[in-house]
Protein backbone atom coordinates (compact mmCIF):
# COMPACT_ATOMS: atom_id res chain seq x y z
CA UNK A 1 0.00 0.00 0.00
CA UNK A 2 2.79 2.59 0.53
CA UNK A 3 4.79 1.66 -2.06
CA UNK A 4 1.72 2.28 -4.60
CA UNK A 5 1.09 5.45 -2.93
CA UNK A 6 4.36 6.93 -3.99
CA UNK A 7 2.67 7.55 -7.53
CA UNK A 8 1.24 10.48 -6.16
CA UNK A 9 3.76 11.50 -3.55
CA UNK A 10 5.86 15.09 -4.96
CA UNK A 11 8.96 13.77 -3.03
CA UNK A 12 12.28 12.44 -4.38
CA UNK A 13 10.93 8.50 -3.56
CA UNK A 14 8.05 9.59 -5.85
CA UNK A 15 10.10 11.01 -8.89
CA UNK A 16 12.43 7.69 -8.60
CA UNK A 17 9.07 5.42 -8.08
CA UNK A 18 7.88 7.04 -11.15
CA UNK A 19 11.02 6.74 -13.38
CA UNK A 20 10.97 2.93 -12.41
CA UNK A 21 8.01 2.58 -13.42
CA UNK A 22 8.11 3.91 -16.83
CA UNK A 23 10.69 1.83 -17.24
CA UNK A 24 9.96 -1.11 -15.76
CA UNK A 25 6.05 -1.67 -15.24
CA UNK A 26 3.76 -1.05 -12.52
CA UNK A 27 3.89 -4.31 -10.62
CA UNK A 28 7.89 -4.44 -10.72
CA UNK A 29 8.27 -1.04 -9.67
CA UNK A 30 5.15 -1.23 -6.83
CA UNK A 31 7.95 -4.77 -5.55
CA UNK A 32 10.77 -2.32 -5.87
CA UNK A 33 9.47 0.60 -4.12
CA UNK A 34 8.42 -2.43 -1.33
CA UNK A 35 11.88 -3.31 -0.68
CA UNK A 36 13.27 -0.18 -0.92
CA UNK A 37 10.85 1.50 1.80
CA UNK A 38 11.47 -1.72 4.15
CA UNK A 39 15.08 -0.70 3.76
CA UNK A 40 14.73 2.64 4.95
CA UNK A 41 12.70 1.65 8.00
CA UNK A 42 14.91 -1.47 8.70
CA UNK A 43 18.35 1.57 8.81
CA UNK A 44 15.42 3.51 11.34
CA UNK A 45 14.95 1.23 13.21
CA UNK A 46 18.36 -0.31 13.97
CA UNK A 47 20.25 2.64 14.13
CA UNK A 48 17.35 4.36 15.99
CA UNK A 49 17.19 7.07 13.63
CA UNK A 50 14.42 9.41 12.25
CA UNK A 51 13.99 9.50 8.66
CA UNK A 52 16.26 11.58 6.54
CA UNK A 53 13.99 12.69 3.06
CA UNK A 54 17.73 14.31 1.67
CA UNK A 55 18.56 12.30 -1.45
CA UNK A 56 21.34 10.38 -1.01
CA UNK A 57 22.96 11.54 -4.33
CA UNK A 58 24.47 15.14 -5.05
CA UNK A 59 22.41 17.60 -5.49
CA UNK A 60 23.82 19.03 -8.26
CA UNK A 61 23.29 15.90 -10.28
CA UNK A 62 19.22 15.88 -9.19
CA UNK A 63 19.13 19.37 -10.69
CA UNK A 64 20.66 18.71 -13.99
CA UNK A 65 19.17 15.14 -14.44
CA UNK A 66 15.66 17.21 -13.72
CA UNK A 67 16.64 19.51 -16.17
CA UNK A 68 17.42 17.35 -19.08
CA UNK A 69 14.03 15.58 -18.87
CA UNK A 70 12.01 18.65 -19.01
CA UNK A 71 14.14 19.26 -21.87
CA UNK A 72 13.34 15.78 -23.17
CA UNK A 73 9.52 16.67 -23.04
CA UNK A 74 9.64 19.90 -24.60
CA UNK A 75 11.44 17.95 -27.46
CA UNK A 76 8.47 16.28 -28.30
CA UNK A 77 5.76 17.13 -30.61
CA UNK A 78 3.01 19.42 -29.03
CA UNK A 79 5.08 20.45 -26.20
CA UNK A 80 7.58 23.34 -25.65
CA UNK A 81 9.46 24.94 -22.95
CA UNK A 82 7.73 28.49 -22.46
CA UNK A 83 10.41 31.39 -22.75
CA UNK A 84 12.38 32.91 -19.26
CA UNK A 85 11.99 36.30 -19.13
CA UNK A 86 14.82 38.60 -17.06
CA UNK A 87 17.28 37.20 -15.39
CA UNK A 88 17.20 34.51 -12.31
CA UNK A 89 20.17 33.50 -10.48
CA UNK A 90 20.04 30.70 -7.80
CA UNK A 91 23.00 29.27 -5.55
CA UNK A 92 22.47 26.19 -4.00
CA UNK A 93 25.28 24.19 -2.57
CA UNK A 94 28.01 26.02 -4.36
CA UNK A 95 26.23 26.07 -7.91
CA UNK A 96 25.58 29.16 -9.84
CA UNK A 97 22.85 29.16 -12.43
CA UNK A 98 22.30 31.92 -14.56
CA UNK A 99 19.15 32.44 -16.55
CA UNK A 100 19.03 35.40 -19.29
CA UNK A 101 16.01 36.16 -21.86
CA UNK A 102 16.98 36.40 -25.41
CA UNK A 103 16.75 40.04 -25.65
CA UNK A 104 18.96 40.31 -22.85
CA UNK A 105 21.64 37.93 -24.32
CA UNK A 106 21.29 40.01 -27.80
CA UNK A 107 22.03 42.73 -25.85
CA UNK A 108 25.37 41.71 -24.14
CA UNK A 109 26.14 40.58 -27.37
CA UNK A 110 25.81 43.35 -28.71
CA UNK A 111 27.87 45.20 -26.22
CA UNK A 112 30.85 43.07 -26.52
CA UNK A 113 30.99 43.32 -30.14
CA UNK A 114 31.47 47.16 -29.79
């Protein structure tokens, strides 16, 4: 019952649950999601620990893997990415992303070519 309930669950066990399950089929991802959760509350319970919903991997990696499959989707047909506009910055864990809209690319373009 929990592991089926992932489906809907926004967290990082729900994106993974997800993936596995496009890939492999609901009733080998519902087993997988099974023995993964038992593992988590197995490491709880022996090390008398609360649950720690970080994902184990870098987060650096989540980001970009996130990124390429909106990318991904847009690519197909019907779909598209809507347009940034201005310009967003965002550090997290030592990462700077920058964001620019076109015009404002054109611009410092522009001003570099001068």
């Amino acid at each position: 019952m929990a592991a089926q309930s992932l489906h809907r669950s926004k967290s990082d066990p729900g994106d993974w649950f997800r993936r596995l399950k496009s890939k492999l089929g609901t009733k080998a991802a519902v087993t997988a999601a099974a023995h993964k959760l038992a593992r988590i509350l197995w490491d709880m319970v022996k090390h008398l620990r609360p649950y720690d919903p970080s994902p184990p991997g870098k987060p650096e990696r989540v980001r970009l893997r996130k990124e390429h499959d909106l990318h991904r989707h847009a690519e197909q047909p019907g779909s598209a990415l809507p347009p940034v506009g201005g310009e967003v910055s965002s550090e997290s864990q030592g990462v700077h992303l920058t964001i620019k809209s076109p015009s404002k690319e054109r611009a410092d373009r522009e001003a570099s070519e001068s």
